[in-house]
PDB file of N, CA and C in Angstrom:
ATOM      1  N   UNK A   1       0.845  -1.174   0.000  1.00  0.00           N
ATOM      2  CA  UNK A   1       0.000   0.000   0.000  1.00  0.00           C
ATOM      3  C   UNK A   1       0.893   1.241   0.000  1.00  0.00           C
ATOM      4  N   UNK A   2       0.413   2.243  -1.009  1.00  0.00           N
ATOM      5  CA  UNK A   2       1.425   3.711  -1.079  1.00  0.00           C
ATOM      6  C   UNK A   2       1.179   4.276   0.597  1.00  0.00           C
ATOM      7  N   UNK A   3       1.806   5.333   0.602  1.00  0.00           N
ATOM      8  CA  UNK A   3       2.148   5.783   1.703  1.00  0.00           C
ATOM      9  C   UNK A   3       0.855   6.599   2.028  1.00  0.00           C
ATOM     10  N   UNK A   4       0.643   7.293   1.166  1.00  0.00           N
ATOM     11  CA  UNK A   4      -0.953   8.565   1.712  1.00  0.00           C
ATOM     12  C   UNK A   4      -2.081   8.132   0.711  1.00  0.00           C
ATOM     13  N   UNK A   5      -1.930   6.675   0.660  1.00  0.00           N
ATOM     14  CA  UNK A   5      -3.462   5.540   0.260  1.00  0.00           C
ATOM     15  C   UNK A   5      -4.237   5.685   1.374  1.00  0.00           C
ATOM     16  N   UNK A   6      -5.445   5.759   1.108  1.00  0.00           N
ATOM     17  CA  UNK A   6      -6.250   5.635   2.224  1.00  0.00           C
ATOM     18  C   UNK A   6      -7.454   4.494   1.067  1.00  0.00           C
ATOM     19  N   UNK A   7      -7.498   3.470   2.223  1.00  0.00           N
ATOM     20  CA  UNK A   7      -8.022   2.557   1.881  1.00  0.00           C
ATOM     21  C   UNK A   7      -9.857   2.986   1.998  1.00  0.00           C
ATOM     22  N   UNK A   8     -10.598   2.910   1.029  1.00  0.00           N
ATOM     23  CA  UNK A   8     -12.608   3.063   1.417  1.00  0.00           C
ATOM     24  C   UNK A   8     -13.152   2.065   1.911  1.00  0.00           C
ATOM     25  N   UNK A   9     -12.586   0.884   2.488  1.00  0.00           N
ATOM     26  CA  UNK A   9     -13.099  -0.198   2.466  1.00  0.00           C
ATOM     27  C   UNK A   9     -12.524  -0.631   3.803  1.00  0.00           C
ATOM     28  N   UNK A  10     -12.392  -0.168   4.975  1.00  0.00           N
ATOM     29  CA  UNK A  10     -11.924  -0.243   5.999  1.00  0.00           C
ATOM     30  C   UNK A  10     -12.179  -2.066   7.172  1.00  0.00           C
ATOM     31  N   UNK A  11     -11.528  -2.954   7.242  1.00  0.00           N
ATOM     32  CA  UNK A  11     -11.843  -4.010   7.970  1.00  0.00           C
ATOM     33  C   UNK A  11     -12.669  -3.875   8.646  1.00  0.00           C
ATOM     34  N   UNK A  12     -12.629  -2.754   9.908  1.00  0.00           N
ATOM     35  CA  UNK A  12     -13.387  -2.310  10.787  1.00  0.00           C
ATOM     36  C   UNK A  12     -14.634  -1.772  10.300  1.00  0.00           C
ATOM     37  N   UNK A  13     -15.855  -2.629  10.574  1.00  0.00           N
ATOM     38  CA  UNK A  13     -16.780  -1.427  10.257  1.00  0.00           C
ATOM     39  C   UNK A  13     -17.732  -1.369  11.848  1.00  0.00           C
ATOM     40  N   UNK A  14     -17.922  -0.113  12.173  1.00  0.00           N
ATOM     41  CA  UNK A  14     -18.708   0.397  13.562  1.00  0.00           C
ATOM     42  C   UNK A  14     -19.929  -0.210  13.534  1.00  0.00           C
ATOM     43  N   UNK A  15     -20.371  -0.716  14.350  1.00  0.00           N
ATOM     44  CA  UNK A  15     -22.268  -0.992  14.240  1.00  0.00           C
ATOM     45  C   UNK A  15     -22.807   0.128  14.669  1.00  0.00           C
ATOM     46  N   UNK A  16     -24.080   0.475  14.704  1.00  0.00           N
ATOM     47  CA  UNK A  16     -24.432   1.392  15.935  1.00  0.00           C
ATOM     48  C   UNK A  16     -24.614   0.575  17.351  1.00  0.00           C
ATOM     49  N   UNK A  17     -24.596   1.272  18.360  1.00  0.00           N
ATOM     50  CA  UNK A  17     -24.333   0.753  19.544  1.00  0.00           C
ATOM     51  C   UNK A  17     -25.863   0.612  19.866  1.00  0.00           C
ATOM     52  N   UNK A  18     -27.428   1.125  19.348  1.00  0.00           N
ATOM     53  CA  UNK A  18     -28.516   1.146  19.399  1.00  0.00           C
ATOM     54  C   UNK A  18     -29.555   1.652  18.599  1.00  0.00           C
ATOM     55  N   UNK A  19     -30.435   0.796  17.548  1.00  0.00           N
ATOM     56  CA  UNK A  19     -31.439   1.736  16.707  1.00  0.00           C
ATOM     57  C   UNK A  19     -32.362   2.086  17.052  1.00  0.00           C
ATOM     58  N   UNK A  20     -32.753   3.278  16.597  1.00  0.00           N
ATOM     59  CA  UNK A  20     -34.081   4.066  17.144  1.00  0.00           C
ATOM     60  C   UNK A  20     -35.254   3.993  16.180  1.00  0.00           C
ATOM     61  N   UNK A  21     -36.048   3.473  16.724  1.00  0.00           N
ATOM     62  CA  UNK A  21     -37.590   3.565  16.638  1.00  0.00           C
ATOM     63  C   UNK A  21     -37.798   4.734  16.012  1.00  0.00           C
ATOM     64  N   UNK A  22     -38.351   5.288  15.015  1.00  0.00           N
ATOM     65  CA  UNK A  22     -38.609   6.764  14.491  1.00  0.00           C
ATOM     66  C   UNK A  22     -40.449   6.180  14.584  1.00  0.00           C
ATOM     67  N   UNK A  23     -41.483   7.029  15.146  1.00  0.00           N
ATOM     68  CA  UNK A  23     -42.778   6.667  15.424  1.00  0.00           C
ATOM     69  C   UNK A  23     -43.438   8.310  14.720  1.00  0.00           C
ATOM     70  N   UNK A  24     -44.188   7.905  13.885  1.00  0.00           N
ATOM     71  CA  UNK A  24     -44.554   9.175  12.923  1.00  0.00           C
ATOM     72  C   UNK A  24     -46.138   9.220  12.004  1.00  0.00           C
ATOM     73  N   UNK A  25     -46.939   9.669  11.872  1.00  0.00           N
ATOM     74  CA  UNK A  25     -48.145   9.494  11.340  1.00  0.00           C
ATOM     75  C   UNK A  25     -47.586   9.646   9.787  1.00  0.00           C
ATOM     76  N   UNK A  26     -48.678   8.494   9.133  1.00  0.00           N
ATOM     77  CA  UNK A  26     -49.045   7.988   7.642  1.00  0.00           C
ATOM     78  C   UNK A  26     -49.182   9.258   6.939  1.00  0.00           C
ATOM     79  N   UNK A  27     -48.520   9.588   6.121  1.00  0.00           N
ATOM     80  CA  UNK A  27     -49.160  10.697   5.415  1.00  0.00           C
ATOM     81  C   UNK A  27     -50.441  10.770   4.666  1.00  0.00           C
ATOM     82  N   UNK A  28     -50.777   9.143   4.643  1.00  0.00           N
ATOM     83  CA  UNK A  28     -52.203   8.932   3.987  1.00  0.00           C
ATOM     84  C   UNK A  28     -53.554   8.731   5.040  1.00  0.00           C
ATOM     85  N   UNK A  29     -52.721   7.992   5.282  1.00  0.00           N
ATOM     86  CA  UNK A  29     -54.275   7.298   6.352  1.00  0.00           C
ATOM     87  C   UNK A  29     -53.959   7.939   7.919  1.00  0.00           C
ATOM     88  N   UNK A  30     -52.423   8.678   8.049  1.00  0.00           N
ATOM     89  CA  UNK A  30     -52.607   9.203   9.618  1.00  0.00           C
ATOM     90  C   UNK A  30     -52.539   8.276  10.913  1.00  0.00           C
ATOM     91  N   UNK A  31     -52.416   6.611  10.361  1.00  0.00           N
ATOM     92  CA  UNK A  31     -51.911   6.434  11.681  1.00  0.00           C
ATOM     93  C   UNK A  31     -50.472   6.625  12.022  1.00  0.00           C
ATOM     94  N   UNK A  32     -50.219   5.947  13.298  1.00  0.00           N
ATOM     95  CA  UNK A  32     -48.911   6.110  13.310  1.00  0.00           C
ATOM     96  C   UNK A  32     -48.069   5.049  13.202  1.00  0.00           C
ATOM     97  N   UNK A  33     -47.083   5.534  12.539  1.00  0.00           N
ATOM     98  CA  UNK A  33     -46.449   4.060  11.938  1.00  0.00           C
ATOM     99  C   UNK A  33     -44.731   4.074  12.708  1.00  0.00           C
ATOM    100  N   UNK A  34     -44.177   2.898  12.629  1.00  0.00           N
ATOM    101  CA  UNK A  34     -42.812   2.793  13.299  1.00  0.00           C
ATOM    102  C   UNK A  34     -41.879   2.504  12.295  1.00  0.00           C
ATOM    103  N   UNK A  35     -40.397   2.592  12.514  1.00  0.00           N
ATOM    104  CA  UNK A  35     -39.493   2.689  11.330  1.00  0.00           C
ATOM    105  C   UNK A  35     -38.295   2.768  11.802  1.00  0.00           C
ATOM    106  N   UNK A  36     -37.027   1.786  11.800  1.00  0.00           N
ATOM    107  CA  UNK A  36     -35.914   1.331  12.820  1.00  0.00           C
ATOM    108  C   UNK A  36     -34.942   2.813  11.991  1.00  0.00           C
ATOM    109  N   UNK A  37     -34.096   3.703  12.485  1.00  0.00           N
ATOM    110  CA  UNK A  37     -33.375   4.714  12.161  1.00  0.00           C
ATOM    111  C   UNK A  37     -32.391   4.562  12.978  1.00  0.00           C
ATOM    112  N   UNK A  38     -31.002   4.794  12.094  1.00  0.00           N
ATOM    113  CA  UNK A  38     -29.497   4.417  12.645  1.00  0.00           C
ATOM    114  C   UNK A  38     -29.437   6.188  13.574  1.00  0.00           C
ATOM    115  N   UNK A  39     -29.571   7.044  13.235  1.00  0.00           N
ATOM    116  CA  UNK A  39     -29.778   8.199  14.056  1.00  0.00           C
ATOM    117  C   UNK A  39     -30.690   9.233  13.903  1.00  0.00           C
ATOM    118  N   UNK A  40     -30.584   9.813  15.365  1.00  0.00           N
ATOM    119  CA  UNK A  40     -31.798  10.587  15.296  1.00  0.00           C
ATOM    120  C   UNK A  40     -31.536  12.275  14.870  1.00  0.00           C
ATOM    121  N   UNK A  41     -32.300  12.267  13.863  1.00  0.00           N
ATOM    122  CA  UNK A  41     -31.727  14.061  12.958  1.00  0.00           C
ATOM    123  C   UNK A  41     -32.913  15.039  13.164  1.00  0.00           C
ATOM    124  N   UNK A  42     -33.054  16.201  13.133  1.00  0.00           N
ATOM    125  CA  UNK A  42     -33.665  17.113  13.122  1.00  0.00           C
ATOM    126  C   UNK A  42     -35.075  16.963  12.944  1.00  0.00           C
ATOM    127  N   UNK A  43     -34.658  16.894  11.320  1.00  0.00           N
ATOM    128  CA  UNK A  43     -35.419  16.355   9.987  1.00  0.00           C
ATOM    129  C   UNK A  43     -35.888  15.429   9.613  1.00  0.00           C
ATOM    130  N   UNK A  44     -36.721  14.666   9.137  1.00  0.00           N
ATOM    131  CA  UNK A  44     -37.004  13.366   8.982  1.00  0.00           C
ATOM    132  C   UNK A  44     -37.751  13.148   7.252  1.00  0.00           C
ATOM    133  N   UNK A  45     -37.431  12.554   6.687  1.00  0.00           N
ATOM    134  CA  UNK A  45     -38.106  12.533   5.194  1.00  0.00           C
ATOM    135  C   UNK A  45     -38.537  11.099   5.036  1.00  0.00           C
ATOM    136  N   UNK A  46     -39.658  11.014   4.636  1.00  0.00           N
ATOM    137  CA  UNK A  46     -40.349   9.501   4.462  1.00  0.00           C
ATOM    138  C   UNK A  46     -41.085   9.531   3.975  1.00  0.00           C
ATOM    139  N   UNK A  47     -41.719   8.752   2.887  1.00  0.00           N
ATOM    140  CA  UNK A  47     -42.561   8.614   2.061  1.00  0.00           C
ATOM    141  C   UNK A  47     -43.548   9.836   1.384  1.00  0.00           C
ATOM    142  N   UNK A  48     -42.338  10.445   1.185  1.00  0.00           N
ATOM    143  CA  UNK A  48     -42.221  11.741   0.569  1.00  0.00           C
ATOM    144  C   UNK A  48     -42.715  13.016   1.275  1.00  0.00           C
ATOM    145  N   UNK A  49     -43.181  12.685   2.831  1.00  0.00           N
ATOM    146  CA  UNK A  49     -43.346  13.882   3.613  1.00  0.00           C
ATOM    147  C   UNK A  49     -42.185  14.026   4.449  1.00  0.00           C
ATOM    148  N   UNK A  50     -42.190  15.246   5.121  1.00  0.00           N
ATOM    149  CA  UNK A  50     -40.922  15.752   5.713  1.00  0.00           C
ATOM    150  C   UNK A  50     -41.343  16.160   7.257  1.00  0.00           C
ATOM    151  N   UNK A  51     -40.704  15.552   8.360  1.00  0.00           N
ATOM    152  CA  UNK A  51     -41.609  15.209   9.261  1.00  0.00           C
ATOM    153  C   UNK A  51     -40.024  15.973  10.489  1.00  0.00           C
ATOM    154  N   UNK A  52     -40.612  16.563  11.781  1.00  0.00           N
ATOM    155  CA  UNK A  52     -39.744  17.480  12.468  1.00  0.00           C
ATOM    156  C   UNK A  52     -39.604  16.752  14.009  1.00  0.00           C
ATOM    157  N   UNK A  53     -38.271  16.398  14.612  1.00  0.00           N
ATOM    158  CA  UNK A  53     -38.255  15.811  15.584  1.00  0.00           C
ATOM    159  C   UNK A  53     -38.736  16.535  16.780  1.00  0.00           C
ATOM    160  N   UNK A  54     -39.773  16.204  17.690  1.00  0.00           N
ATOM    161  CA  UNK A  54     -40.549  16.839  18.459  1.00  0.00           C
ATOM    162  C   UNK A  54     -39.849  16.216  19.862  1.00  0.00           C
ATOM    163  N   UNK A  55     -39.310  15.001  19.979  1.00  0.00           N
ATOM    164  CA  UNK A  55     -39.267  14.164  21.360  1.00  0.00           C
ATOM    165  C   UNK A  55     -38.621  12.784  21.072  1.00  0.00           C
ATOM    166  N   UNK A  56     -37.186  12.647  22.024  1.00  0.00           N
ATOM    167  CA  UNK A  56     -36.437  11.666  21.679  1.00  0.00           C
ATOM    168  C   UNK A  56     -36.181  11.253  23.252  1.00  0.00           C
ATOM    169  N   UNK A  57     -36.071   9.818  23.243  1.00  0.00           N
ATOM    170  CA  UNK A  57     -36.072   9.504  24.632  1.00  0.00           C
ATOM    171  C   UNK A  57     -35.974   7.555  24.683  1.00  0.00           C
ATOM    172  N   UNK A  58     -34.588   7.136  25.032  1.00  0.00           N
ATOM    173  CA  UNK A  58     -34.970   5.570  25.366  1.00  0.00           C
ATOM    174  C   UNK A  58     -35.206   4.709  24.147  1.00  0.00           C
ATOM    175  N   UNK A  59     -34.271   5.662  23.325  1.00  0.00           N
ATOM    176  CA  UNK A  59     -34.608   4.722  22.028  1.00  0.00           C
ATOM    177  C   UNK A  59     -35.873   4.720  20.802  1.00  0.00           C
ATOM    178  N   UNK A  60     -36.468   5.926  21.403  1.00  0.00           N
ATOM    179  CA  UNK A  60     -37.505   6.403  20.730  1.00  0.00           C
ATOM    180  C   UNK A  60     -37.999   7.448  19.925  1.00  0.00           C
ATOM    181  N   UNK A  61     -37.926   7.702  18.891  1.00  0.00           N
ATOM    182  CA  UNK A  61     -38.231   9.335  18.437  1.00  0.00           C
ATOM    183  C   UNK A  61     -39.613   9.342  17.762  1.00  0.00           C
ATOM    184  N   UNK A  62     -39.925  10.267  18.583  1.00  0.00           N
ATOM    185  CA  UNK A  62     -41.101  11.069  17.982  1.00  0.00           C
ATOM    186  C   UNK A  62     -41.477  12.161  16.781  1.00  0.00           C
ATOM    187  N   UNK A  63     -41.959  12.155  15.849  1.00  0.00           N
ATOM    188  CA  UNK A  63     -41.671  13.136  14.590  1.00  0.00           C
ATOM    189  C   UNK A  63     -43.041  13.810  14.119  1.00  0.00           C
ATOM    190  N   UNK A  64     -43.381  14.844  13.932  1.00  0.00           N
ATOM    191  CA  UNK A  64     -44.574  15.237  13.642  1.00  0.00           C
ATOM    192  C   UNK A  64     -44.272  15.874  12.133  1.00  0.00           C
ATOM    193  N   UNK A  65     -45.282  16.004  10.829  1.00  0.00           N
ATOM    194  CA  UNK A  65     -45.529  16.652   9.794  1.00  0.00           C
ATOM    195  C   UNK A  65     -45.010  17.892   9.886  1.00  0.00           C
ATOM    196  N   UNK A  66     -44.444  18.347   8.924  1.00  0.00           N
ATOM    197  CA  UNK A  66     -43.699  19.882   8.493  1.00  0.00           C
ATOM    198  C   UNK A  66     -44.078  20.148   7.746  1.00  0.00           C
ATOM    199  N   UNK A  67     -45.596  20.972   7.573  1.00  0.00           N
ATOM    200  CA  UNK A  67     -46.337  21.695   6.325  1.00  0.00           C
ATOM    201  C   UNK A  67     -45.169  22.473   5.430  1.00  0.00           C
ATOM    202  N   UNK A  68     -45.442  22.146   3.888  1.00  0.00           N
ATOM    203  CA  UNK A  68     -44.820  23.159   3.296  1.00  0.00           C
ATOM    204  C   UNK A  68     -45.139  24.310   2.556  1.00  0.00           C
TER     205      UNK A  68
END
């Protein structure tokens, strides 16, 4: 291997240490539906609505609709 190679394909790969539950209403029918997420972001985009983190806690996030 050259000297300032940096390999993309690293042996090591990290797991997450815990996935979060993202819990968010249907954009159709409005219930609320669940959805395993490696982290928890601001923002949330899913099935083509764009949904705003309201409440995170224990592995759980909560996300409500972001009118546009």
């Amino acid at each position: 291997m050259q000297e300032y190679h940096v390999d993309p394909f690293p042996e090591v790969v990290e797991e997450p240490t815990q996935l979060v539950t993202a819990v968010f209403s249907h954009p159709l029918h409005g219930r609320l539906v669940e959805r395993l997420i490696l982290w928890v972001r601001p923002h949330l985009d899913m099935e083509g609505e764009r949904y705003k983190l309201t409440w995170w806690g224990n592995g759980v996030a909560y996300y409500e609709p972001v009118s546009r």
